[in-house]
Protein backbone atom coordinates (compact mmCIF):
# COMPACT_ATOMS: atom_id res chain seq x y z
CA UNK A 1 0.00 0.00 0.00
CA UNK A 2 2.89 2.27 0.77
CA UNK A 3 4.64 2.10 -2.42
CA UNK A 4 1.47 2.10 -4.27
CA UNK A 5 0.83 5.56 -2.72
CA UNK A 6 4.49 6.94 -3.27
CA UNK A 7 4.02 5.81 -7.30
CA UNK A 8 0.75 7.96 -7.24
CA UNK A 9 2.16 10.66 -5.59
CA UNK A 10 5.19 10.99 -8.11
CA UNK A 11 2.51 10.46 -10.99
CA UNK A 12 1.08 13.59 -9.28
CA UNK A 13 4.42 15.54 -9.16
CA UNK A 14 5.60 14.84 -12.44
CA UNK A 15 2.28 15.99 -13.78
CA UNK A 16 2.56 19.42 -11.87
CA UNK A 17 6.17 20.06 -12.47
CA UNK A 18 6.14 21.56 -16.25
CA UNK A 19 3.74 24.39 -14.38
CA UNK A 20 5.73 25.33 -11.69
CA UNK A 21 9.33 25.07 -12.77
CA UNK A 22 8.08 27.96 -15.14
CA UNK A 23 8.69 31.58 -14.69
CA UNK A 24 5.74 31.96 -11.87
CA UNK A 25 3.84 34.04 -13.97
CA UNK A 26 3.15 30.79 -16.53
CA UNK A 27 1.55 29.03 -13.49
CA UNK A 28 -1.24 31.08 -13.72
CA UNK A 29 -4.56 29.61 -15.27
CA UNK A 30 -6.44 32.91 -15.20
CA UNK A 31 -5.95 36.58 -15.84
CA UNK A 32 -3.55 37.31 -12.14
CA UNK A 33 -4.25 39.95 -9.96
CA UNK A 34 -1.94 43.61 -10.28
CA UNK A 35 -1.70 46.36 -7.94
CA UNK A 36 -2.04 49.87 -9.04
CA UNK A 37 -1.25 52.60 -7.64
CA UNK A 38 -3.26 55.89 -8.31
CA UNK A 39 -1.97 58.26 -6.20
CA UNK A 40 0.70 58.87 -3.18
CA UNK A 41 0.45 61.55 -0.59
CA UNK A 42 -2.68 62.15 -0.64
CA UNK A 43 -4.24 64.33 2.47
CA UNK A 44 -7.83 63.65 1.37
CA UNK A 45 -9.60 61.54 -1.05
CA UNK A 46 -13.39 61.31 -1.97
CA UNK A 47 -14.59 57.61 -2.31
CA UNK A 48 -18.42 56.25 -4.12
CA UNK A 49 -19.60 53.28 -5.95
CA UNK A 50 -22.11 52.91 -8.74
CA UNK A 51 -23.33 49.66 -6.51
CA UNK A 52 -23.14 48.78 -3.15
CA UNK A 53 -20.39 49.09 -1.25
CA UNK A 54 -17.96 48.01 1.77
CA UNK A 55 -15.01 49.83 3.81
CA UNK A 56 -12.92 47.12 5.93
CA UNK A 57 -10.23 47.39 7.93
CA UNK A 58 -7.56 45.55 5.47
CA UNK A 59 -5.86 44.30 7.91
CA UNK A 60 -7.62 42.28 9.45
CA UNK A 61 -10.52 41.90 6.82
CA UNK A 62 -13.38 43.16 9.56
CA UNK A 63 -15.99 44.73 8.21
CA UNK A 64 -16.41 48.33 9.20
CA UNK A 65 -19.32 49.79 7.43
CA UNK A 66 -21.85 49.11 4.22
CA UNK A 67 -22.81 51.89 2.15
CA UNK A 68 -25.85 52.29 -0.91
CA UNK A 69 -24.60 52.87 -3.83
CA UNK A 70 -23.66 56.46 -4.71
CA UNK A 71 -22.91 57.73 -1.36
CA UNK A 72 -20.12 59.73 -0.97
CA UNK A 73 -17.44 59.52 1.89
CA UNK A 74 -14.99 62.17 1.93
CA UNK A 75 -11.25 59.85 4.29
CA UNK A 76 -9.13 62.60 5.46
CA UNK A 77 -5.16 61.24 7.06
CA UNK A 78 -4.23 63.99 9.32
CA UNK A 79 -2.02 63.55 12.59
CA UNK A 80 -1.02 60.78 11.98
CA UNK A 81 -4.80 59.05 11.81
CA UNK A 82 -7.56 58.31 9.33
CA UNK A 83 -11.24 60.16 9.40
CA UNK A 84 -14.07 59.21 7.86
CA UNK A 85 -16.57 61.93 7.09
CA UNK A 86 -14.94 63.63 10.37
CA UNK A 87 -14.93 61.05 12.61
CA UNK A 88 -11.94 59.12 13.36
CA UNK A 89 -11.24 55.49 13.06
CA UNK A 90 -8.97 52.80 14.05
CA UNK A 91 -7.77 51.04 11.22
CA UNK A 92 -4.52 52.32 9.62
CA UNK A 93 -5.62 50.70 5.95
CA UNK A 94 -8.67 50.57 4.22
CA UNK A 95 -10.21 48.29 1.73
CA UNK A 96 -13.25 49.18 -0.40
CA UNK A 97 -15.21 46.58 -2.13
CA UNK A 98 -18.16 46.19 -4.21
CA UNK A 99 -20.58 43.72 -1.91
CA UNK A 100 -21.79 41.96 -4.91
CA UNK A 101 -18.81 42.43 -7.60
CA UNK A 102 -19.59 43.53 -10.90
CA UNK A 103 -17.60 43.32 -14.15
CA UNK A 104 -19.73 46.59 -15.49
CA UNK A 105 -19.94 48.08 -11.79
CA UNK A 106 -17.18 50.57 -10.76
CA UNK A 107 -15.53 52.49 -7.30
CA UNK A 108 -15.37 55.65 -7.87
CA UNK A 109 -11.83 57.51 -6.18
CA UNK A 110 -11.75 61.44 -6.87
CA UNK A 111 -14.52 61.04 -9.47
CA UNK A 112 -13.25 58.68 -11.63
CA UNK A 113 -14.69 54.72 -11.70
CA UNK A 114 -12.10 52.24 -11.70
CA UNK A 115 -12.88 48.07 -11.90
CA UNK A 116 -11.96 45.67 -8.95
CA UNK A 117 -11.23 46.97 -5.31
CA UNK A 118 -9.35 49.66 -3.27
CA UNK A 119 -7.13 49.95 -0.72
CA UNK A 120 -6.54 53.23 1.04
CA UNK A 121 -2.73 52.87 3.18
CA UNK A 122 -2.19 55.60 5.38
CA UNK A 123 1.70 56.42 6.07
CA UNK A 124 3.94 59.68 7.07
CA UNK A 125 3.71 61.13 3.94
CA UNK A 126 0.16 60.57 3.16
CA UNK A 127 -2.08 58.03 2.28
CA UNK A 128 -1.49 55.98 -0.72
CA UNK A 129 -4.52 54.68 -3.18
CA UNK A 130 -4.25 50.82 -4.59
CA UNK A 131 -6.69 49.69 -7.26
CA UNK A 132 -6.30 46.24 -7.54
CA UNK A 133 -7.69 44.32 -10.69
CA UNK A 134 -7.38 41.80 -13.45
CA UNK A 135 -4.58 42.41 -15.58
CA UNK A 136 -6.82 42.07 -18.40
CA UNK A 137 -9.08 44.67 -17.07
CA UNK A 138 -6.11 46.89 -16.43
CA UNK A 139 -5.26 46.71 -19.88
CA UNK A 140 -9.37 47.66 -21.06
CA UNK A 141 -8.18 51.03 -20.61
CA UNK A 142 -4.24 50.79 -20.84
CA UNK A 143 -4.91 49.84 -24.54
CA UNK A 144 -6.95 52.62 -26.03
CA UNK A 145 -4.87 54.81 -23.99
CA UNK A 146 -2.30 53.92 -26.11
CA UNK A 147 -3.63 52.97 -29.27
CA UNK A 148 -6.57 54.78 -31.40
CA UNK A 149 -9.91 52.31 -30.73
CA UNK A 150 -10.64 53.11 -34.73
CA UNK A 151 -7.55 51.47 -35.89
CA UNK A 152 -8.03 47.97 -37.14
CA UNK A 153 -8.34 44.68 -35.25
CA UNK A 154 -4.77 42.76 -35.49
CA UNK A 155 -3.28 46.38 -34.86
CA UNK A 156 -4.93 46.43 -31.55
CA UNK A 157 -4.16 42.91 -30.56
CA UNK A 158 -0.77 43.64 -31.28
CA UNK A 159 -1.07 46.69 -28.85
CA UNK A 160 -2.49 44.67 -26.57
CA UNK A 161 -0.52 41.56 -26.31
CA UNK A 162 2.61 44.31 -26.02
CA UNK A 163 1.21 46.13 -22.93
CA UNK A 164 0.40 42.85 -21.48
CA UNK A 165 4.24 41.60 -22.05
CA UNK A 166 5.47 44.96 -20.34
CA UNK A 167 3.24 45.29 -17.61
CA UNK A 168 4.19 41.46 -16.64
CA UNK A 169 7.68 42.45 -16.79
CA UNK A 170 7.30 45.54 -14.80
CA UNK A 171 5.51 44.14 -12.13
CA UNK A 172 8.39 44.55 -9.72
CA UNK A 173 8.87 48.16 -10.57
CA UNK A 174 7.00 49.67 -7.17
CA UNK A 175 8.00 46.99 -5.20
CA UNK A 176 8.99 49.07 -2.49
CA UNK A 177 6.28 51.64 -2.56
CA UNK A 178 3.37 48.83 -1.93
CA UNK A 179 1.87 48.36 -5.41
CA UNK A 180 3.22 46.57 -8.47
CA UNK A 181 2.68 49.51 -11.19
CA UNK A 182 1.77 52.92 -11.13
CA UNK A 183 -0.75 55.08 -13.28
CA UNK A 184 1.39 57.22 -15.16
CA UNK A 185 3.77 57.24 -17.82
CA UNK A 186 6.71 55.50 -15.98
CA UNK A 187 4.92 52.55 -16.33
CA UNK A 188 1.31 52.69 -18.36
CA UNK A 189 -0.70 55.11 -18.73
CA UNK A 190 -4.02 54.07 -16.58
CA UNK A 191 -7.46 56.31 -16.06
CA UNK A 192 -9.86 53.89 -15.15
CA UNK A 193 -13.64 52.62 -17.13
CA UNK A 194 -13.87 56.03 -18.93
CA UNK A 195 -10.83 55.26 -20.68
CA UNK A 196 -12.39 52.15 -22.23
CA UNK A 197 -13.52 51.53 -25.55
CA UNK A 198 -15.65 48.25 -27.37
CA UNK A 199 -12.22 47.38 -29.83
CA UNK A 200 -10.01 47.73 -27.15
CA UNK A 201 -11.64 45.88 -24.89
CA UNK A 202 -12.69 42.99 -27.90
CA UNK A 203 -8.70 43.09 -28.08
CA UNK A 204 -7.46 42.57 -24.90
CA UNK A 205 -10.71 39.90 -24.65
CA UNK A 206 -8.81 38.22 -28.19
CA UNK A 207 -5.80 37.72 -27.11
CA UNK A 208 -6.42 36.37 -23.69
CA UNK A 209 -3.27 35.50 -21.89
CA UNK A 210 -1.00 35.40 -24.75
CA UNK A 211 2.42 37.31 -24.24
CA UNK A 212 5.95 37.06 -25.63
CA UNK A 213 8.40 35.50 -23.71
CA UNK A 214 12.33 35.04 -24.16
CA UNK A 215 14.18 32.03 -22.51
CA UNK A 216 10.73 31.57 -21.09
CA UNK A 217 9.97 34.54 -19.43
CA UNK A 218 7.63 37.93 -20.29
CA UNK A 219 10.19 40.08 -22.29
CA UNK A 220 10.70 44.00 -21.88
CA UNK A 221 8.14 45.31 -24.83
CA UNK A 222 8.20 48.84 -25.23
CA UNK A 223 6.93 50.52 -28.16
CA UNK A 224 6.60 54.06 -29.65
CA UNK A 225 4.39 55.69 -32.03
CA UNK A 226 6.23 56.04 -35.14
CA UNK A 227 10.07 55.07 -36.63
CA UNK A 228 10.95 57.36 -38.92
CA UNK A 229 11.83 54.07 -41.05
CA UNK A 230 13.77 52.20 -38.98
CA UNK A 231 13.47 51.13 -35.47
CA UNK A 232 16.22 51.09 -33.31
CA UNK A 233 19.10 48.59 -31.46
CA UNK A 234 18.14 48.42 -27.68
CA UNK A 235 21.99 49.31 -27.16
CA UNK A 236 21.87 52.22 -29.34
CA UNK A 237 19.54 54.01 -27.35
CA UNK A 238 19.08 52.94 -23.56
CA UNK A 239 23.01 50.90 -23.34
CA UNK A 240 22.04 47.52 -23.01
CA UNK A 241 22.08 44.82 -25.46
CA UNK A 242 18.36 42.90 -25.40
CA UNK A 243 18.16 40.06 -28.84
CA UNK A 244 14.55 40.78 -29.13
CA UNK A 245 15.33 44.57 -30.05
CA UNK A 246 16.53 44.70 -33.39
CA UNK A 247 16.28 47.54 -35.70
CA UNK A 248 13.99 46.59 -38.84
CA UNK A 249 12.75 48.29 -41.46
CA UNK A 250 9.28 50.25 -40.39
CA UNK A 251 6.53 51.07 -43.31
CA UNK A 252 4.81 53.93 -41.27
CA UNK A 253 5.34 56.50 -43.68
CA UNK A 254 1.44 57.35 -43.16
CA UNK A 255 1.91 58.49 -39.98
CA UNK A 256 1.34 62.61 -39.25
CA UNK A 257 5.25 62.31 -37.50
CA UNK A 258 6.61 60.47 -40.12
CA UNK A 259 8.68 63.38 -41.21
CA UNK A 260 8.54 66.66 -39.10
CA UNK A 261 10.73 70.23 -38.47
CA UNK A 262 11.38 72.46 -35.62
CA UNK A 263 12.68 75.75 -36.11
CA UNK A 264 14.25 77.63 -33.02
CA UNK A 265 16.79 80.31 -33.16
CA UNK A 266 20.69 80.02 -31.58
CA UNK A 267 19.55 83.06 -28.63
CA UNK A 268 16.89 80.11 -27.34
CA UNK A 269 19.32 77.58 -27.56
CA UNK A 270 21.68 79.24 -25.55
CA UNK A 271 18.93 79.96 -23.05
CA UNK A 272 17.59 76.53 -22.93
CA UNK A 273 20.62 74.89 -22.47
CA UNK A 274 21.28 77.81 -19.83
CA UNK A 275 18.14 76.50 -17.75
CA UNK A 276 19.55 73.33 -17.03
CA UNK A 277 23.06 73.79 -16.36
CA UNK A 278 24.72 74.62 -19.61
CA UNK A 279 25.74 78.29 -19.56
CA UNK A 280 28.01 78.30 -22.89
CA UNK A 281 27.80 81.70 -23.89
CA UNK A 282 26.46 83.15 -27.25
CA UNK A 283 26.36 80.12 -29.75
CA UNK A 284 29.11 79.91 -32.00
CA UNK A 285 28.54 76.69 -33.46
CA UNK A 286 27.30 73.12 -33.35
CA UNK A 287 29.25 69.92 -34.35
CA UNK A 288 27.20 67.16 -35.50
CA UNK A 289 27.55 64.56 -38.63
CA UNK A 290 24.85 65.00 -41.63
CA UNK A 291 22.33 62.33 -41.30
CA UNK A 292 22.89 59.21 -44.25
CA UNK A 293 21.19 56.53 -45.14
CA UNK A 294 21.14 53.48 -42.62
CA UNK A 295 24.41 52.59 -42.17
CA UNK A 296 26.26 54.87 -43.40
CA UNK A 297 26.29 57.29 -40.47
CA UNK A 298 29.38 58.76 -38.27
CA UNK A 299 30.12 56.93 -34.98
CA UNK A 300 28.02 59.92 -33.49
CA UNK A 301 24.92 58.78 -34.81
CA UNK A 302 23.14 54.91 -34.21
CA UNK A 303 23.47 52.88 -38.04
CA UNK A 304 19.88 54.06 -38.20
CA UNK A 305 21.11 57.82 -37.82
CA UNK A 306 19.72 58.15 -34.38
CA UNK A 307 21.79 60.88 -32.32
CA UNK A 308 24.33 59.49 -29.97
CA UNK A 309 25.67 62.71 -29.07
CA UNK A 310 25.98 66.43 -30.25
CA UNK A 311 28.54 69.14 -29.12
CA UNK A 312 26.95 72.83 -28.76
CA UNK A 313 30.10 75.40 -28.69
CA UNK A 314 29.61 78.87 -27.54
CA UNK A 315 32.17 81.45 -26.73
CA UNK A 316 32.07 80.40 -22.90
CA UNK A 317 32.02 76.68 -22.77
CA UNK A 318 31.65 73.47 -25.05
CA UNK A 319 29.00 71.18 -24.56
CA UNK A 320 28.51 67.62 -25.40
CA UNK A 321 25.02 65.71 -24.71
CA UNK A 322 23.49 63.08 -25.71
CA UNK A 323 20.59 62.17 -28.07
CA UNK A 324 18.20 61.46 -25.66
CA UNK A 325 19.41 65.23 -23.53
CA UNK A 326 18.96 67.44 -26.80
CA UNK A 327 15.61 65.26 -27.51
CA UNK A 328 14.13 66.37 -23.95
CA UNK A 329 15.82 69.60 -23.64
CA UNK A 330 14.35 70.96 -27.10
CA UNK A 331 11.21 68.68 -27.16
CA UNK A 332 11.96 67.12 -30.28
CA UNK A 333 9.73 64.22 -31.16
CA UNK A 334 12.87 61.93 -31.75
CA UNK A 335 16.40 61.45 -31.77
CA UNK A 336 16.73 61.01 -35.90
CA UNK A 337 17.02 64.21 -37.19
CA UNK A 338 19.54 66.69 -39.22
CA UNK A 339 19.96 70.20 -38.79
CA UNK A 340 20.77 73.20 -41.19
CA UNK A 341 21.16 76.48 -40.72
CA UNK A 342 18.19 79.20 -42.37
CA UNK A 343 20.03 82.67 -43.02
CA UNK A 344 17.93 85.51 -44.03
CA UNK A 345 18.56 87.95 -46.48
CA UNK A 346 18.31 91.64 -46.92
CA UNK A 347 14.63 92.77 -48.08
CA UNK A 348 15.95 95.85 -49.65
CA UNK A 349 19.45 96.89 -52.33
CA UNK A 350 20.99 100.01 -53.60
CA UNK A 351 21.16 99.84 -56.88
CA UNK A 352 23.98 103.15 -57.95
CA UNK A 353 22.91 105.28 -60.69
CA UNK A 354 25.70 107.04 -62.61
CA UNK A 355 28.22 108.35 -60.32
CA UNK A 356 26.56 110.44 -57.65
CA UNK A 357 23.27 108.83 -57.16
CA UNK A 358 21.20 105.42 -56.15
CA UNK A 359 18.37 103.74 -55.69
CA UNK A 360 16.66 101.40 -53.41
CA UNK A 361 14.91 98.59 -54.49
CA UNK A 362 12.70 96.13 -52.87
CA UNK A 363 13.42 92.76 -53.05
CA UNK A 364 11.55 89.29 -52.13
CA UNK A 365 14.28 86.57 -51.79
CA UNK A 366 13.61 83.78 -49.46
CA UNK A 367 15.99 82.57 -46.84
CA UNK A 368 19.04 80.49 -47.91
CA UNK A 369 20.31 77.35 -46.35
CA UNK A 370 23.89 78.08 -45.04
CA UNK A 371 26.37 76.19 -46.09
CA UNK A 372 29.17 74.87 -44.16
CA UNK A 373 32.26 77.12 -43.93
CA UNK A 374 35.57 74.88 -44.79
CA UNK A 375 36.84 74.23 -40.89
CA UNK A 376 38.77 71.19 -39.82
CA UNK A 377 35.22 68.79 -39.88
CA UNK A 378 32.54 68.90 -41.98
CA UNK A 379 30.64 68.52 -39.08
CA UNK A 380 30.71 71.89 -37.58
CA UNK A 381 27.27 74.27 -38.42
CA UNK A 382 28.85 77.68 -37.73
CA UNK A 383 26.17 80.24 -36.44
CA UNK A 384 26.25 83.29 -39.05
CA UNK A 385 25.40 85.73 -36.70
CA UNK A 386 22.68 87.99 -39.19
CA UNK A 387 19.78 89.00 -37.64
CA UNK A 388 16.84 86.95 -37.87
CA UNK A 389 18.74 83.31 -38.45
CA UNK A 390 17.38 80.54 -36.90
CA UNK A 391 18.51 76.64 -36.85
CA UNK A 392 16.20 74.26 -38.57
CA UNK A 393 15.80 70.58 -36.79
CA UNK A 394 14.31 68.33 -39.59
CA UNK A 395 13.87 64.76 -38.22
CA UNK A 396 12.00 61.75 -38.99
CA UNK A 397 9.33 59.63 -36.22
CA UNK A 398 7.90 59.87 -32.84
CA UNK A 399 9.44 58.59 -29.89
CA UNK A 400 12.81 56.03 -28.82
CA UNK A 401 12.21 54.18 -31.70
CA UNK A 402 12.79 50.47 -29.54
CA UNK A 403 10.32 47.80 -30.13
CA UNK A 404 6.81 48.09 -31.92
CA UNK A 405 6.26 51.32 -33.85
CA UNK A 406 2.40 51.93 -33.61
CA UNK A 407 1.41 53.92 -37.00
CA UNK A 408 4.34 50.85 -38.71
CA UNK A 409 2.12 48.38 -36.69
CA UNK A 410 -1.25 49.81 -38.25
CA UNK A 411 0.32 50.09 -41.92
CA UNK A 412 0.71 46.06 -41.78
CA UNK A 413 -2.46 45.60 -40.13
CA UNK A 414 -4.52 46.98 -42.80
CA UNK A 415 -2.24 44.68 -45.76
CA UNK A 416 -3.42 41.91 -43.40
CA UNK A 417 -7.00 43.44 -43.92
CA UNK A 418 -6.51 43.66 -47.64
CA UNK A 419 -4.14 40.73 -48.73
CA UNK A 420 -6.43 38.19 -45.99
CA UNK A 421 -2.78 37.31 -45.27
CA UNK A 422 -1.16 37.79 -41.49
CA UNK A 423 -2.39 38.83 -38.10
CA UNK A 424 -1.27 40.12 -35.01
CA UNK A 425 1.72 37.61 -34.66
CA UNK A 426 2.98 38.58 -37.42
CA UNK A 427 3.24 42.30 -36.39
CA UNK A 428 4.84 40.96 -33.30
CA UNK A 429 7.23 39.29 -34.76
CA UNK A 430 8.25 42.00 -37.28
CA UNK A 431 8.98 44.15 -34.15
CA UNK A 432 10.32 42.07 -31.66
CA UNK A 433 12.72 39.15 -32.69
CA UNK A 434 13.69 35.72 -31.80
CA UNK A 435 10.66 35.46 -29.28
CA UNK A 436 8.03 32.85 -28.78
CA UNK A 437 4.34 34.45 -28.88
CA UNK A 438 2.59 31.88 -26.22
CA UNK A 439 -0.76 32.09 -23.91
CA UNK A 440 -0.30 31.28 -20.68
CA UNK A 441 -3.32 31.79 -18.97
């Protein structure tokens, strides 16, 4: 009887083990849990529900009040202790739950509905607001935050199976602070039900559990909204070598950013650079190599032509920065760009009329492009100095160029649409390389 137990008991084992000697994350067999968090530091917060409600103490999981739906409780953390409508209470973290829950049923924090519950954590700082939720129901509005809800299907799967894939790999990212992700931009983008739309959602719904994974785990997916025509070499832009981000060839020459220009002149240069550390003086010059085709750029630019750095020289100090510094110092919408330099030219002449006299005479020339002086690089755009000259940034896409480009994304979609040939896979696979596209949950 003994060994005929042990033999089922390994049976049982070796059935299990393929589940749980994967990354933990494959174990799951339905959308996991995440932890949000909304907002830190908070002094006050107004909480409702479109359904009925409970607060509990979340620590011990006690009950402490029902509410209707639609009343309103205004939680107030002030020395040192939590008040509810002006009366205080014991518990030093609060959980709010819907008493029946209810996929189209929301909690409402500072006016806006969010799906699953709440926790309210009171600490020095403030109190700290947790949604947590269903991935998948995280990503309902993640997605069309992202991602126009117009654009077709496989697009939006694509979007969708990508913002899964990050947010899986991100979920240590707030570790310390209590929560897994936050709402913003350092992680996803996240407003709650409002944000939601039908394709989105029918997206997310599509692609169920599917991510991409690389020696068996959720990869880093980022992705941006348009190339330029070529995305980018993880180590060309952020240092580190990944094998899923390649640079390949992007079709998103639709997009409104394919191509775009910013004009500035060299007095706000000097005073942006000024405002964040970089006093150089009037602006003499700027050294950078003309942007070629892919790979035939200078070893300051990425193959794809993608800034490494840039030197600004001014009659004070030198500066060198990098792509990514001139990109958020001058808001440019990328990194891949060329600059020339617009001189403009006198609106009037003297014309001389016999020996004594002249005349002036209009004129309606437009400005000229300046061409480099001869100087010991053909990289060095000397400022002229004539009134009115400005420097003319003429780049190409939106974003860090790593990973899926969005409008590239939406350009193979609708081939897929036309040619009945290719799906969201596909995209994924254009964009990310040498990954396996699985569903595991």
């Amino acid at each position: 009887m003994k060994i005929g137990k042990l033999i089922i008991c390994l049976l049982f084992i070796l059935v299990w083990m393929p589940l749980t000697s994967e990354a933990s994350v494959q174990g799951a067999r339905q959308s996991p849990d995440v932890k949000i968090g909304l907002w830190e530091k908070q002094s006050s917060i107004f909480v409702s529900a479109d359904a009925p409600f409970v607060l509990l103490d979340s620590d011990t999981h006690k009950i402490i009040k029902k509410y209707d739906a639609n009343v309103k409780l205004f939680i107030v953390f002030k020395n040192k202790q939590l008040f509810l409508n002006d009366q205080p209470i014991k518990s030093k973290n609060i959980g709010i739950e819907l008493e029946n829950p209810d996929a189209d049923k929301g909690i409402e924090i500072n006016k806006k509905s969010y799906r699953g519950s709440m926790e309210i954590r009171a600490a020095v700082s403030g109190m700290t607001v947790i949604n947590k939720i269903l991935l998948d129901q995280y990503l309902y509005s993640v997605v069309p935050g992202e991602m126009p809800d117009s654009w077709s299907a496989e697009a939006l799967k694509a979007q969708a199976v990508a913002a899964r894939t990050f947010a899986l790999y991100s979920l240590h990212k707030h570790e310390e602070d209590g929560f897994d992700l936050c709402a913003t931009t350092h992680c996803q983008v996240y407003t709650g039900k409002k944000a939601e739309k039908t394709n989105a959602i029918q997206a997310v719904d599509d692609t169920a559990g599917i991510v991409m994974l690389y020696n068996n785990k959720p990869i880093y997916a980022p992705f941006h909204t348009t190339s330029g025509g070529y995305t980018e070499n993880s180590e060309d832009v952020w240092g580190t070598y990944l094998p899923y981000l390649r640079s390949v060839l992007d079709d998103d020459a639709q997009a409104p950013n394919h191509h775009w220009q910013l004009d500035i002149t060299p007095l706000e240069i000097q005073r942006k650079l000024a405002a964040v550390g970089h006093p150089i003086g009037n602006l003499q010059a700027i050294e950078l190599s003309p942007l070629q085709k892919p790979g035939q750029n200078a070893a300051d630019r990425t193959t794809t032509g993608r800034i490494k750095t840039m030197s600004f020289i001014g009659d004070k100090d030198i500066v060198r920065l990098t792509g990514n510094q001139v990109r958020n110092i001058f808001s440019l919408k990328s990194t891949r760009f060329d600059i020339s330099m617009i001189v403009p030219v006198d609106k009037k002449i003297d014309v001389p009329l016999g020996d004594y006299y002249k005349k002036e005479i209009k004129v309606d020339l437009p400005p000229y492009q300046e061409k480099n002086f001869i100087t010991d690089t053909e990289n060095i755009r000397r400022i002229h100095g004539r009134t009115g000259e400005i420097i003319s940034f003429s780049g190409f896409g939106w974003g860090h160029g790593l990973g899926m480009s969005q409008w590239g994304a939406k350009a193979m979609a609708e081939k897929f649409a036309v040619n009945k040939n290719g799906d969201f896979k596909d995209i994924l696979n254009h964009y990310y390389k040498n990954i396996e596209i699985k569903k595991i949950y």
